[in-house]
N, C-alpha and C. Protein backbone atom coordinates (compact mmCIF):
# COMPACT_ATOMS: atom_id res chain seq x y z
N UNK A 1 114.95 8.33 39.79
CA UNK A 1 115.59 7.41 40.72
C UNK A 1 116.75 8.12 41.41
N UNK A 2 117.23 7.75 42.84
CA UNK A 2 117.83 8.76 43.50
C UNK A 2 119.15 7.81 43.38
N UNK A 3 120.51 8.12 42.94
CA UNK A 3 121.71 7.40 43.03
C UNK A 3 121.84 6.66 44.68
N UNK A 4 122.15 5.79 44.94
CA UNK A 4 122.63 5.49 45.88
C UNK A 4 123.76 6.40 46.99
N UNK A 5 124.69 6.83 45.99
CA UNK A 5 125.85 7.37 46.64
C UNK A 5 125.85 8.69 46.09
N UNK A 6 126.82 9.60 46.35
CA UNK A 6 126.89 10.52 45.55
C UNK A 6 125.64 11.95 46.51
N UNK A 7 126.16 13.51 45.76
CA UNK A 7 125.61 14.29 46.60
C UNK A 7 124.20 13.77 47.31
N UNK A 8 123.44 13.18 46.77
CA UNK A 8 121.66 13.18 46.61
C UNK A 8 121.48 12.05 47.83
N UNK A 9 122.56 11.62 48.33
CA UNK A 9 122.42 10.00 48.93
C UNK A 9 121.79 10.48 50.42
N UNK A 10 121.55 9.83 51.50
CA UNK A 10 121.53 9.71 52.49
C UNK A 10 122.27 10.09 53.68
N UNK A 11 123.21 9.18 53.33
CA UNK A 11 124.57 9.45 53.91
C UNK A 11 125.16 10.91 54.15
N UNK A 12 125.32 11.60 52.78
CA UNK A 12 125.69 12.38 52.58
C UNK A 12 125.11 13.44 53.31
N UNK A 13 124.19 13.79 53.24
CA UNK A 13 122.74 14.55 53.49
C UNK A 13 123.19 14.32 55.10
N UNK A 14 123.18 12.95 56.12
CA UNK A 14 123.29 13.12 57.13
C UNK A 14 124.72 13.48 57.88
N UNK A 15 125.71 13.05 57.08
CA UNK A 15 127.03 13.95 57.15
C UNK A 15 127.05 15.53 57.56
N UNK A 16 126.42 16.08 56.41
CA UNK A 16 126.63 17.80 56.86
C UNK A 16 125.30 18.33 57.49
N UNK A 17 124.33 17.51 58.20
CA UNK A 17 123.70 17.45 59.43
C UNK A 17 124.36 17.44 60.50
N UNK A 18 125.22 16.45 60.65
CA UNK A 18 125.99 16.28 61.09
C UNK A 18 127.23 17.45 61.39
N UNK A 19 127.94 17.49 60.83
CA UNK A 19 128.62 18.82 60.38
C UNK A 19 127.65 19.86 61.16
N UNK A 20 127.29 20.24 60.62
CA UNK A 20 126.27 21.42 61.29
C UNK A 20 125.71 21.42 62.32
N UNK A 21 125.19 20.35 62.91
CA UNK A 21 125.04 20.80 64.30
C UNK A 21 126.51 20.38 65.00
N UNK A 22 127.05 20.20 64.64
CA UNK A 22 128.67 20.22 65.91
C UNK A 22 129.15 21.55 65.56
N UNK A 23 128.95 22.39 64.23
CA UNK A 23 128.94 23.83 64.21
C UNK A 23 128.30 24.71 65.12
N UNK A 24 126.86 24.58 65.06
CA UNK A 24 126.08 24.85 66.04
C UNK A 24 126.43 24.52 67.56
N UNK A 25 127.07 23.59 68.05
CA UNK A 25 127.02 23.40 69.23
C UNK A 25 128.21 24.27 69.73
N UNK A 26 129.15 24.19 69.15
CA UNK A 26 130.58 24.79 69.02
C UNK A 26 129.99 26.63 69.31
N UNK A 27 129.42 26.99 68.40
CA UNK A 27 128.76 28.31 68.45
C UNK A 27 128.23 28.56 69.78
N UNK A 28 127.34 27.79 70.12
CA UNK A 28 126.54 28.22 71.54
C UNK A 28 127.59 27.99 72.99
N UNK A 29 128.96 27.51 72.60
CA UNK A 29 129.32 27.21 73.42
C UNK A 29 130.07 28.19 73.55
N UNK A 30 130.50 29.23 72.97
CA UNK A 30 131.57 29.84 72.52
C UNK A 30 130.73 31.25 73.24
N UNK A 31 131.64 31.60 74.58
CA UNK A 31 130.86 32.89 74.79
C UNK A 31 130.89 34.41 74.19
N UNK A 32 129.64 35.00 73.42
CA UNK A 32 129.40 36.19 72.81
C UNK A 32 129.47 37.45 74.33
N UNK A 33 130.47 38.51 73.76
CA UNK A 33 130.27 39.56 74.79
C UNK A 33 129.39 40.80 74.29
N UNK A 34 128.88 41.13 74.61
CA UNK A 34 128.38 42.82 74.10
C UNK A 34 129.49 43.72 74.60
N UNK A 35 130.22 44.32 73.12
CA UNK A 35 131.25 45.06 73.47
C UNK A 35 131.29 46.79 74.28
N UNK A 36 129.80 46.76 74.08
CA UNK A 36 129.50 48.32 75.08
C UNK A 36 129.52 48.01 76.52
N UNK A 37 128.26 47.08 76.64
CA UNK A 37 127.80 46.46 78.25
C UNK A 37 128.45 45.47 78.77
N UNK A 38 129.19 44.76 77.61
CA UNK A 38 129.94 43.58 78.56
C UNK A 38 128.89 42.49 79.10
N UNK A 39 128.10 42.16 78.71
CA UNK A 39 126.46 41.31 78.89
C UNK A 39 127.24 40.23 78.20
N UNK A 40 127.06 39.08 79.03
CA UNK A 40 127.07 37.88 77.69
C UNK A 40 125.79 37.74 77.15
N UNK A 41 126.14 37.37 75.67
CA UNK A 41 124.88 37.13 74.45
C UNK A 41 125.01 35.53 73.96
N UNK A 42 123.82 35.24 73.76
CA UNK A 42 124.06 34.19 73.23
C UNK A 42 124.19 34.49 71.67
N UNK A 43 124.17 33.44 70.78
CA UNK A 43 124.77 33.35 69.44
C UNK A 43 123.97 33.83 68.74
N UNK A 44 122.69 33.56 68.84
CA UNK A 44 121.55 34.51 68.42
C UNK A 44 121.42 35.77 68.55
N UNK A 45 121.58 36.60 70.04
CA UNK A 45 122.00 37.91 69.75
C UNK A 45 123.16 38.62 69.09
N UNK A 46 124.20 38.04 69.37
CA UNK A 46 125.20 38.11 68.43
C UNK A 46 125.05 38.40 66.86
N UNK A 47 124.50 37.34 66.51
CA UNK A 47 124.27 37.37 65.09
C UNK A 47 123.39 38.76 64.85
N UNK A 48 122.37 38.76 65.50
CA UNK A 48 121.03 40.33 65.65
C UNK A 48 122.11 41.04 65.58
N UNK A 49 122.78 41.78 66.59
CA UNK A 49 123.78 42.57 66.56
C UNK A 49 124.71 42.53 65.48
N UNK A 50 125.45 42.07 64.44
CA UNK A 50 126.00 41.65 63.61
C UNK A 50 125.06 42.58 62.19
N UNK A 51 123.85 42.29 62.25
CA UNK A 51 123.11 42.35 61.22
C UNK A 51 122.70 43.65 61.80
N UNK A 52 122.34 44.39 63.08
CA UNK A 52 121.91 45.58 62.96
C UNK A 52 123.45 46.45 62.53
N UNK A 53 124.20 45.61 62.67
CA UNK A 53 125.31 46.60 62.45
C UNK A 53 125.53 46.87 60.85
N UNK A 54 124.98 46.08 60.04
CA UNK A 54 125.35 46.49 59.01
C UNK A 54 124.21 47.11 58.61
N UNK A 55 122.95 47.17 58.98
CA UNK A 55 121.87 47.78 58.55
C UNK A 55 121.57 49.09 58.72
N UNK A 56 122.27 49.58 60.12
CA UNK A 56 122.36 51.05 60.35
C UNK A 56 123.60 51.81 59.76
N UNK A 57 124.14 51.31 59.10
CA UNK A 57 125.36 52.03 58.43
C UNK A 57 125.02 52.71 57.24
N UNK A 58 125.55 53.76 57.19
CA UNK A 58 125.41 54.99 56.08
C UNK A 58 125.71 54.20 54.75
N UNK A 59 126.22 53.26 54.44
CA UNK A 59 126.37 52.50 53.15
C UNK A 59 125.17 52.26 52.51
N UNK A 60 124.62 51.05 53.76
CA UNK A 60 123.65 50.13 53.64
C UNK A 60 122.32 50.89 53.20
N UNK A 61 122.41 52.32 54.13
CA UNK A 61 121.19 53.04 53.74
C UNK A 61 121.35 53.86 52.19
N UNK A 62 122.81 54.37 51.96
CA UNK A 62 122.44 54.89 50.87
C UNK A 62 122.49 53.96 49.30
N UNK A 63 122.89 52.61 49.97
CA UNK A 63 122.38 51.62 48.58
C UNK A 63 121.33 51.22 48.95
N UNK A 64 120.39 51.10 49.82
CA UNK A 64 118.95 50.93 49.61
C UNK A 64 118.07 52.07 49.18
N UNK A 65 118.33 53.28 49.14
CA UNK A 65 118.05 54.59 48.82
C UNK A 65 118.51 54.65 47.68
N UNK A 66 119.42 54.40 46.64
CA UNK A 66 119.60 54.02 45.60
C UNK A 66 119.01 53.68 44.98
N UNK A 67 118.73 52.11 45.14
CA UNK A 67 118.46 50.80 44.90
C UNK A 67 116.19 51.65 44.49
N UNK A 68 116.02 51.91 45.61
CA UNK A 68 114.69 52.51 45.65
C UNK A 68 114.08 53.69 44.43
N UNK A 69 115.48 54.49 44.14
CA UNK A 69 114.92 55.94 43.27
C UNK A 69 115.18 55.01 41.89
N UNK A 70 116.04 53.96 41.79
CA UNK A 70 116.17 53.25 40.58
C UNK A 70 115.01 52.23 40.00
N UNK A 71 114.33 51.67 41.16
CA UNK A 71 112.96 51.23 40.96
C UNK A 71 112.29 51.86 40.65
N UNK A 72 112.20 52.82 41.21
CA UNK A 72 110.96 54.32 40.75
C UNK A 72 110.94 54.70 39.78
N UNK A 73 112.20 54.76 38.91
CA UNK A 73 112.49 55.15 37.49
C UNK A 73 112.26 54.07 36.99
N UNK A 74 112.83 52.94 36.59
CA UNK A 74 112.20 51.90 35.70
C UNK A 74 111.40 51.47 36.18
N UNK A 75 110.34 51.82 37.21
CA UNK A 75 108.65 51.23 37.07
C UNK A 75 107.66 52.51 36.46
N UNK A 76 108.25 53.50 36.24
CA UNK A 76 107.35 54.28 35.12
C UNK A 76 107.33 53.59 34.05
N UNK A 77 108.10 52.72 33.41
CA UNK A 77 107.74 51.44 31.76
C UNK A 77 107.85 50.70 32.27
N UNK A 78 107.80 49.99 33.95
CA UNK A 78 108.10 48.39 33.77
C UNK A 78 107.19 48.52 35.07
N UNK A 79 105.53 48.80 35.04
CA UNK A 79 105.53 48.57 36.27
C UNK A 79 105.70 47.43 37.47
N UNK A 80 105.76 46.36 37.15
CA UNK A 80 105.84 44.92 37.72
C UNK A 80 107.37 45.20 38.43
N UNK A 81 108.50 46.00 37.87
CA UNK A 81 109.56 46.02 39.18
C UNK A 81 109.28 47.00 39.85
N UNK A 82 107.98 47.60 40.12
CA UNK A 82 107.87 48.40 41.30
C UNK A 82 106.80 47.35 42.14
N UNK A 83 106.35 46.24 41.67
CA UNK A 83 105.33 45.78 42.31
C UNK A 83 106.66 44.54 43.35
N UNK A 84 107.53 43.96 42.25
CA UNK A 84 108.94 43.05 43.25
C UNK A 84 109.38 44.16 44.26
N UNK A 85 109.89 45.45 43.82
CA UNK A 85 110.45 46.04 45.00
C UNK A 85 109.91 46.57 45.95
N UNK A 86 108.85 46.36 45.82
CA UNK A 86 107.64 46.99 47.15
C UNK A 86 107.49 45.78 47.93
N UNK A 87 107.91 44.55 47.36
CA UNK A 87 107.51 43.12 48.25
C UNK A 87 108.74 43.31 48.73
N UNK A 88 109.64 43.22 48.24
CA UNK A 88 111.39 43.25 48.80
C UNK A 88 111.25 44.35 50.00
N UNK A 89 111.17 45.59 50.02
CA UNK A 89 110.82 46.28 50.79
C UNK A 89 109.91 45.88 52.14
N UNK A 90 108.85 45.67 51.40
CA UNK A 90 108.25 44.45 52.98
C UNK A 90 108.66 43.94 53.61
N UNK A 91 109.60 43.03 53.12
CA UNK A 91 109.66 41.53 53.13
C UNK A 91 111.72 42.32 54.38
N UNK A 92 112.33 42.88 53.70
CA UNK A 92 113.49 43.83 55.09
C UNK A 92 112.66 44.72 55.50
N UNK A 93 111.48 45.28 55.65
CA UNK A 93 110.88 46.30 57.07
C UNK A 93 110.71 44.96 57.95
N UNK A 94 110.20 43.69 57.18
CA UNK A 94 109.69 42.74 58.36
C UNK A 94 111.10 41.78 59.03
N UNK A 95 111.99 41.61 58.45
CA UNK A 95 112.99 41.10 58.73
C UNK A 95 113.65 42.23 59.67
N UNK A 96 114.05 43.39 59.28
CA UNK A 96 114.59 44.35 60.02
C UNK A 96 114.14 44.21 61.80
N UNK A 97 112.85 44.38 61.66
CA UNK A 97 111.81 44.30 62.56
C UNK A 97 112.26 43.15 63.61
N UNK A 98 112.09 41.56 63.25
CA UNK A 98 112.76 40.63 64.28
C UNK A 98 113.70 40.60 64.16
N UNK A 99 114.97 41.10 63.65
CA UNK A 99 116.20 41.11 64.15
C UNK A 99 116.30 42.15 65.54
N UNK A 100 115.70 43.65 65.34
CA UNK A 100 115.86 44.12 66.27
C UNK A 100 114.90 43.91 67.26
N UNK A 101 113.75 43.00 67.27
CA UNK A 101 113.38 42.11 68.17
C UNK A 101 113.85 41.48 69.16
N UNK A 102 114.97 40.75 68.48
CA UNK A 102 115.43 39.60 69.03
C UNK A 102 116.51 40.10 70.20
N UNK A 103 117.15 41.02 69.69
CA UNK A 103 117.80 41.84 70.41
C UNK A 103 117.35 42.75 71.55
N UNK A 104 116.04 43.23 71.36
CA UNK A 104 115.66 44.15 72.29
C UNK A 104 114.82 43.28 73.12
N UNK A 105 114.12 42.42 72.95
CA UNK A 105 113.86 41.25 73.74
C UNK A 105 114.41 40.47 75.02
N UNK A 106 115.60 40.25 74.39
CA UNK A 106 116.77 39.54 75.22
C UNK A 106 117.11 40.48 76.24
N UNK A 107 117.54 42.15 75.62
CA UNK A 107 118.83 42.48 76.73
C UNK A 107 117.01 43.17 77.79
N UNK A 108 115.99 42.98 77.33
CA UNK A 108 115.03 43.35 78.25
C UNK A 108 114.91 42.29 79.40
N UNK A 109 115.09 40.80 79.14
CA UNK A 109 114.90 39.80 79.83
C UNK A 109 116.05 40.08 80.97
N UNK A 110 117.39 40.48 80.32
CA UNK A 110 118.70 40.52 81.05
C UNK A 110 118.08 41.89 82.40
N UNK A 111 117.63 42.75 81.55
CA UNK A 111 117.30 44.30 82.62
C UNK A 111 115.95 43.76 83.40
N UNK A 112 115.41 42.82 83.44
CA UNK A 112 114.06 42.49 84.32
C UNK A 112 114.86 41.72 85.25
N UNK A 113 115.66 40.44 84.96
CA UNK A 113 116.67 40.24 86.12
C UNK A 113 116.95 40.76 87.46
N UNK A 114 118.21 41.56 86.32
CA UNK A 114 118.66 42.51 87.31
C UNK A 114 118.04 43.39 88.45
N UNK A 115 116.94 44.20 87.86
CA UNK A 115 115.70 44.41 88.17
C UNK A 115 115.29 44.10 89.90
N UNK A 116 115.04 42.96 89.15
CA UNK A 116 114.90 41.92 90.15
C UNK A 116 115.10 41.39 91.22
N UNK A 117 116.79 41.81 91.11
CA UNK A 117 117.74 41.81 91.81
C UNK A 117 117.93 43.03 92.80
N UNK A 118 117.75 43.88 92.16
CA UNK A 118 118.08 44.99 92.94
C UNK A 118 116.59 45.37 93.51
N UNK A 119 115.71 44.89 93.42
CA UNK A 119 114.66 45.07 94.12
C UNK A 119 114.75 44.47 95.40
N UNK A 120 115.18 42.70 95.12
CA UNK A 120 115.31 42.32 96.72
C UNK A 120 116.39 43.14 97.06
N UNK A 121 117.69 43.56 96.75
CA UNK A 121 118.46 43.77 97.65
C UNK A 121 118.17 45.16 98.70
N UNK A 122 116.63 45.76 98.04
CA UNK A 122 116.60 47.30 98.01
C UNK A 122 114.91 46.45 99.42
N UNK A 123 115.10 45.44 99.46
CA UNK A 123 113.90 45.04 100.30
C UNK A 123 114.75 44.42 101.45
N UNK A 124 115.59 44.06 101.08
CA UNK A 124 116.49 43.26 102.21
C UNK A 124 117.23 44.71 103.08
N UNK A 125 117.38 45.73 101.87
CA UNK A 125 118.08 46.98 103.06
C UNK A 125 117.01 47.68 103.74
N UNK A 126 116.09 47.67 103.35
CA UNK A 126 115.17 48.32 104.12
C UNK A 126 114.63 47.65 105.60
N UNK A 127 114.26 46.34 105.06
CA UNK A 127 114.08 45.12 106.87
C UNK A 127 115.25 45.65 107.69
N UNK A 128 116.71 45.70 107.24
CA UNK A 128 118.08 46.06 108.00
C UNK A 128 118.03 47.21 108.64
N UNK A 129 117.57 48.59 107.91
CA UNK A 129 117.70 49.56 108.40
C UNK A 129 115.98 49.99 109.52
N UNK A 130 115.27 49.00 108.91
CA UNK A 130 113.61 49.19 109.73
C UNK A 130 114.61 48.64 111.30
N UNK A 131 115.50 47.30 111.25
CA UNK A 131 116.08 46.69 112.58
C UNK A 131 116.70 47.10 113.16
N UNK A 132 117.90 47.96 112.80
CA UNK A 132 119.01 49.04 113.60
C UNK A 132 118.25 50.55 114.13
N UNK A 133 116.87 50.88 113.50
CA UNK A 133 116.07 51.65 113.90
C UNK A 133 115.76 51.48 115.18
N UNK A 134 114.73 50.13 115.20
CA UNK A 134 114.24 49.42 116.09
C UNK A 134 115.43 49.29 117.49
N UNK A 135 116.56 48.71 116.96
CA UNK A 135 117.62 48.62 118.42
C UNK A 135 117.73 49.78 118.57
N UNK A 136 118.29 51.48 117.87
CA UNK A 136 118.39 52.45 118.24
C UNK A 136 117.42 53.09 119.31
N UNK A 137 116.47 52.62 118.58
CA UNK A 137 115.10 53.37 119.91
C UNK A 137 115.23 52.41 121.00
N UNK A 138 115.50 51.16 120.93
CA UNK A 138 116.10 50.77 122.56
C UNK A 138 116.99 50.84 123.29
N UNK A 139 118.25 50.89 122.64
CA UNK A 139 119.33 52.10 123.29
C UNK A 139 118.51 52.88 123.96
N UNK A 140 118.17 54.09 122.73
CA UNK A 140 117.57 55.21 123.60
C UNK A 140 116.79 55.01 124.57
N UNK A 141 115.89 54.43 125.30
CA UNK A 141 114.38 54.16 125.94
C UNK A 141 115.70 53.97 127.47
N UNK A 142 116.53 52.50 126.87
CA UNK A 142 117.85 52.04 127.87
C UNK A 142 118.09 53.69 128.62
N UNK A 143 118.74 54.11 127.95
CA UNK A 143 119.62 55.57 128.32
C UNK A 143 118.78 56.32 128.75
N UNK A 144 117.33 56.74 128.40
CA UNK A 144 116.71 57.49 129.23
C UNK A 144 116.06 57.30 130.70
């Protein structure tokens, strides 16, 4: 039987729903910069970035490199923790994987834009300079 009141209740439960998405909203509202490019990110890249940052660090790699030659040694008598750390292993190549997804995704969407951008502007200078062509050779035709 579920108490009425108390952690397990309803209420409660919709409280830090509550709570949490006015966290969430607060977050997305809150503008992320990319401190190299100066790109705004949303909160999601942010976070990607956050997490590649600790993943490419010389720490991170040499306690997972650790963590790995120490499995190797106690699964010569235990093989079953080489069979968990080979799933663990999976389980951050695949996580690793959409974080830097998520990231390389995005600032690709941002560079197709731009892209984009500078394509018309690189179509709009060309009509301009095809037109001052065009009047130049009538000057000239004028003058001759």
């Amino acid at each position: 039987m579920i108490a009425a009141h108390g952690f397990w209740s309803f209420s409660t439960w919709n409280s830090w729903f509550a709570l949490l998405s006015e966290s969430m909203k607060r977050r997305r509202s809150k503008p992320f910069i990319d401190p190299i490019t100066g790109d705004p990110l949303t909160w999601q890249e942010h976070i990607s970035w956050r997490i590649q940052g600790i993943i490419r660090h010389w720490a991170f790699i040499s306690i997972f490199t650790c963590s790995t030659i120490t499995a190797w040694i106690i699964g010569v008598s235990h093989p079953e923790v080489l069979i968990w750390w080979n799933l663990a292993a999976s389980y951050l190549a695949i996580f690793v994987e959409s974080v830097v997804g998520i990231s390389m995704f995005s600032q690709t969407r941002r560079d197709a834009v731009l892209i984009r951008k500078i394509a018309g502007m690189e179509e709009k200078l060309l009509k301009l300079v095809e037109h001052i062509v065009e009047e130049v050779e009538d000057i000239s035709e004028d003058l001759a």
